[in-house]
C-alpha atoms as a PDB file:
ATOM      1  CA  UNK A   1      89.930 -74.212 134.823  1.00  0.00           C
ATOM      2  CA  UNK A   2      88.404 -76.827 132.773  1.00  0.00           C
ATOM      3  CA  UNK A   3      88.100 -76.257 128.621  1.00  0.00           C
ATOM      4  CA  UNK A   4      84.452 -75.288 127.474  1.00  0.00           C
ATOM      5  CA  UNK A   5      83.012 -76.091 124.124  1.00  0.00           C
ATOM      6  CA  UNK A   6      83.558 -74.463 121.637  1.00  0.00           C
ATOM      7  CA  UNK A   7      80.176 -75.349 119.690  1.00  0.00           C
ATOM      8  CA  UNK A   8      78.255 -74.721 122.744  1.00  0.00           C
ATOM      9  CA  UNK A   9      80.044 -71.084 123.835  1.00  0.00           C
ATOM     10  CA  UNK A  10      79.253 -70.228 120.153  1.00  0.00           C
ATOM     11  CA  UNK A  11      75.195 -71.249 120.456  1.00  0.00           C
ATOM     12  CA  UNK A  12      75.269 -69.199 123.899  1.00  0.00           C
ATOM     13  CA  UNK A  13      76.642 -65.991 122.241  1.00  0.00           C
ATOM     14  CA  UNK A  14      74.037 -66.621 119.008  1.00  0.00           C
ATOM     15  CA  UNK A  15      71.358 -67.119 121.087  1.00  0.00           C
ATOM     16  CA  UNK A  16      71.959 -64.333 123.341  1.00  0.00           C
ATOM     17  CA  UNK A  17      72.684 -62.043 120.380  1.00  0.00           C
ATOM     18  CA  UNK A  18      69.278 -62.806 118.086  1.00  0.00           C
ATOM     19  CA  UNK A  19      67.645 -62.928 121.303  1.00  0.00           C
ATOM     20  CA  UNK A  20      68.614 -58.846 121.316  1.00  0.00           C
ATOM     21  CA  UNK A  21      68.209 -58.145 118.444  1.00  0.00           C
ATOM     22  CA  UNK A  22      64.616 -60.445 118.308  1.00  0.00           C
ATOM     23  CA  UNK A  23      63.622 -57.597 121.020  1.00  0.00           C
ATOM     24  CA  UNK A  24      64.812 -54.751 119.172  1.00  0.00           C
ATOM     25  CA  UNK A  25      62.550 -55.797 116.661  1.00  0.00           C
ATOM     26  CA  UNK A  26      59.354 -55.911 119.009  1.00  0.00           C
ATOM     27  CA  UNK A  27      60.154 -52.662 120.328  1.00  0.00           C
ATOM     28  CA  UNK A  28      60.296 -51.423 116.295  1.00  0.00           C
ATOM     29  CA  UNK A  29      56.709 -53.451 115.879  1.00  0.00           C
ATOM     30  CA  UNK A  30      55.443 -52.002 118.822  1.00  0.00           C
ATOM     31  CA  UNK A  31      56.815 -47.969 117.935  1.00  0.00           C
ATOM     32  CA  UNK A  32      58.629 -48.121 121.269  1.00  0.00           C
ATOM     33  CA  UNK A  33      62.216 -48.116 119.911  1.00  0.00           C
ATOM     34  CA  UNK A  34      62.437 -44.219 119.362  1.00  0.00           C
ATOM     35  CA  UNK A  35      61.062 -43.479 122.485  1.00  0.00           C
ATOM     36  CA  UNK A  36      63.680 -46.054 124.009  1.00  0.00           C
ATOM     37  CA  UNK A  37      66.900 -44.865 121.840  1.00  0.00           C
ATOM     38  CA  UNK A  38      65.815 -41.111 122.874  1.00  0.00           C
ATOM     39  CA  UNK A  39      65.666 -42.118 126.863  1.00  0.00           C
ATOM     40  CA  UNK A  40      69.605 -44.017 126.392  1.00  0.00           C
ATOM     41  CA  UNK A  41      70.918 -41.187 124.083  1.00  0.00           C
ATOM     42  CA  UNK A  42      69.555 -38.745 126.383  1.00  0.00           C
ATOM     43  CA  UNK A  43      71.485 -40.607 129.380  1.00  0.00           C
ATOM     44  CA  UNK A  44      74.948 -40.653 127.258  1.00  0.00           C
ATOM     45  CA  UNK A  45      73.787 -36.510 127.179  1.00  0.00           C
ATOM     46  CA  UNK A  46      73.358 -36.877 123.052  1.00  0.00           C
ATOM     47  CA  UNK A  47      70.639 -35.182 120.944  1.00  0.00           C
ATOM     48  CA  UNK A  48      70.236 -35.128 116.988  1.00  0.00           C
ATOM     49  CA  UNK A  49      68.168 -36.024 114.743  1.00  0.00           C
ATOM     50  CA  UNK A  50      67.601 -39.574 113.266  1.00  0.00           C
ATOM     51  CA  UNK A  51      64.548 -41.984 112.221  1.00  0.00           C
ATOM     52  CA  UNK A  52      63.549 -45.432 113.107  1.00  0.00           C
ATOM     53  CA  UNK A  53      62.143 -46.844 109.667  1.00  0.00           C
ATOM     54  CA  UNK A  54      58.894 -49.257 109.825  1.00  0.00           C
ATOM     55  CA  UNK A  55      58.929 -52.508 110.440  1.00  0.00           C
ATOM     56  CA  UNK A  56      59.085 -55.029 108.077  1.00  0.00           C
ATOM     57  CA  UNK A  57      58.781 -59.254 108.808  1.00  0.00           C
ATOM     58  CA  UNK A  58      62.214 -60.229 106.439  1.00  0.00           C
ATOM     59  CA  UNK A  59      64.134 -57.289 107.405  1.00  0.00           C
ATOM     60  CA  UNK A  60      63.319 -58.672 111.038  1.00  0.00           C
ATOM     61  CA  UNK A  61      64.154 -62.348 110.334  1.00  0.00           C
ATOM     62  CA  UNK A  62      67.373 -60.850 108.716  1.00  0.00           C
ATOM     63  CA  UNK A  63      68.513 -59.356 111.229  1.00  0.00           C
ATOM     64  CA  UNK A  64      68.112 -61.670 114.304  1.00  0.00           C
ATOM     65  CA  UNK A  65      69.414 -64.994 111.691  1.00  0.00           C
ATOM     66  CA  UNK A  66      72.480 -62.891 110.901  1.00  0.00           C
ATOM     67  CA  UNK A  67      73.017 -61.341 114.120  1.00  0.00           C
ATOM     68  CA  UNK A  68      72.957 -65.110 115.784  1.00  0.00           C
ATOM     69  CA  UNK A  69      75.412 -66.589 113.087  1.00  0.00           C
ATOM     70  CA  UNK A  70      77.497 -63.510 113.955  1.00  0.00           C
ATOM     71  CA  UNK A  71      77.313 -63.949 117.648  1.00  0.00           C
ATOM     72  CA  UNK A  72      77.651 -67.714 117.120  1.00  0.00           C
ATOM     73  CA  UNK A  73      81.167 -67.175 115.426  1.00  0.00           C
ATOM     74  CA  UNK A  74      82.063 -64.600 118.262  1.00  0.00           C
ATOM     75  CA  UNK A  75      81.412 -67.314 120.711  1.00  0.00           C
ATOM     76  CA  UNK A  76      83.338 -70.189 119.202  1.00  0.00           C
ATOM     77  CA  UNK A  77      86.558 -67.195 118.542  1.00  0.00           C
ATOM     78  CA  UNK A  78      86.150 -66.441 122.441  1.00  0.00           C
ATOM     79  CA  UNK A  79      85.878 -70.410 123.153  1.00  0.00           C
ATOM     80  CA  UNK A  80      89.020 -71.229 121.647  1.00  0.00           C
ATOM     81  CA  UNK A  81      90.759 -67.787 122.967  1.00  0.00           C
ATOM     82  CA  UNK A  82      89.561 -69.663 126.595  1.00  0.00           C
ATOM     83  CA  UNK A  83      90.716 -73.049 126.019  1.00  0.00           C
ATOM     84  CA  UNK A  84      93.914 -71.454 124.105  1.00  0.00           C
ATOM     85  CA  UNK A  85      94.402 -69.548 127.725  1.00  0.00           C
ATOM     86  CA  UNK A  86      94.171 -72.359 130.158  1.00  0.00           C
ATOM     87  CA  UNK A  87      95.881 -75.153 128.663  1.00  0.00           C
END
């Protein structure tokens, strides 16, 4: 197997990751992401109580910016782990 870049594994995983989490925050905007957590709980057969709070513009541009810097990191520690693994 050929070596992959390391920069470029780590943009896939950001992107991928604030591209969630950029979702998760439209489903909040659009009051959809009870309804949606209630349907996958209800699959894993779990119940209880919890709330989804409202949605707010810089807690959703916090959370996909730091999701993608963490997903960017993830993807340069599993870039190296591949290139460490095939050398």
């Amino acid at each position: 197997m050929n070596k992959v870049s390391i920069n470029k594994v780590g943009l896939v995983f950001g992107g991928a990751f604030a591209i969630c989490h950029a979702v998760w925050s439209l489903l909040v905007l659009a009051s959809l992401a009870k309804p949606f957590l209630d349907f996958i709980l209800g699959l894993h057969f779990l119940s209880f109580d919890y709330s989804v709070d409202s949605f707010s513009f810089g807690t959703a541009g916090l959370l996909v910016v730091v999701t993608a810097v963490i997903g960017y990191v993830v993807g340069c520690v599993v870039g190296w782990l591949w290139n460490l693994g095939h050398k």
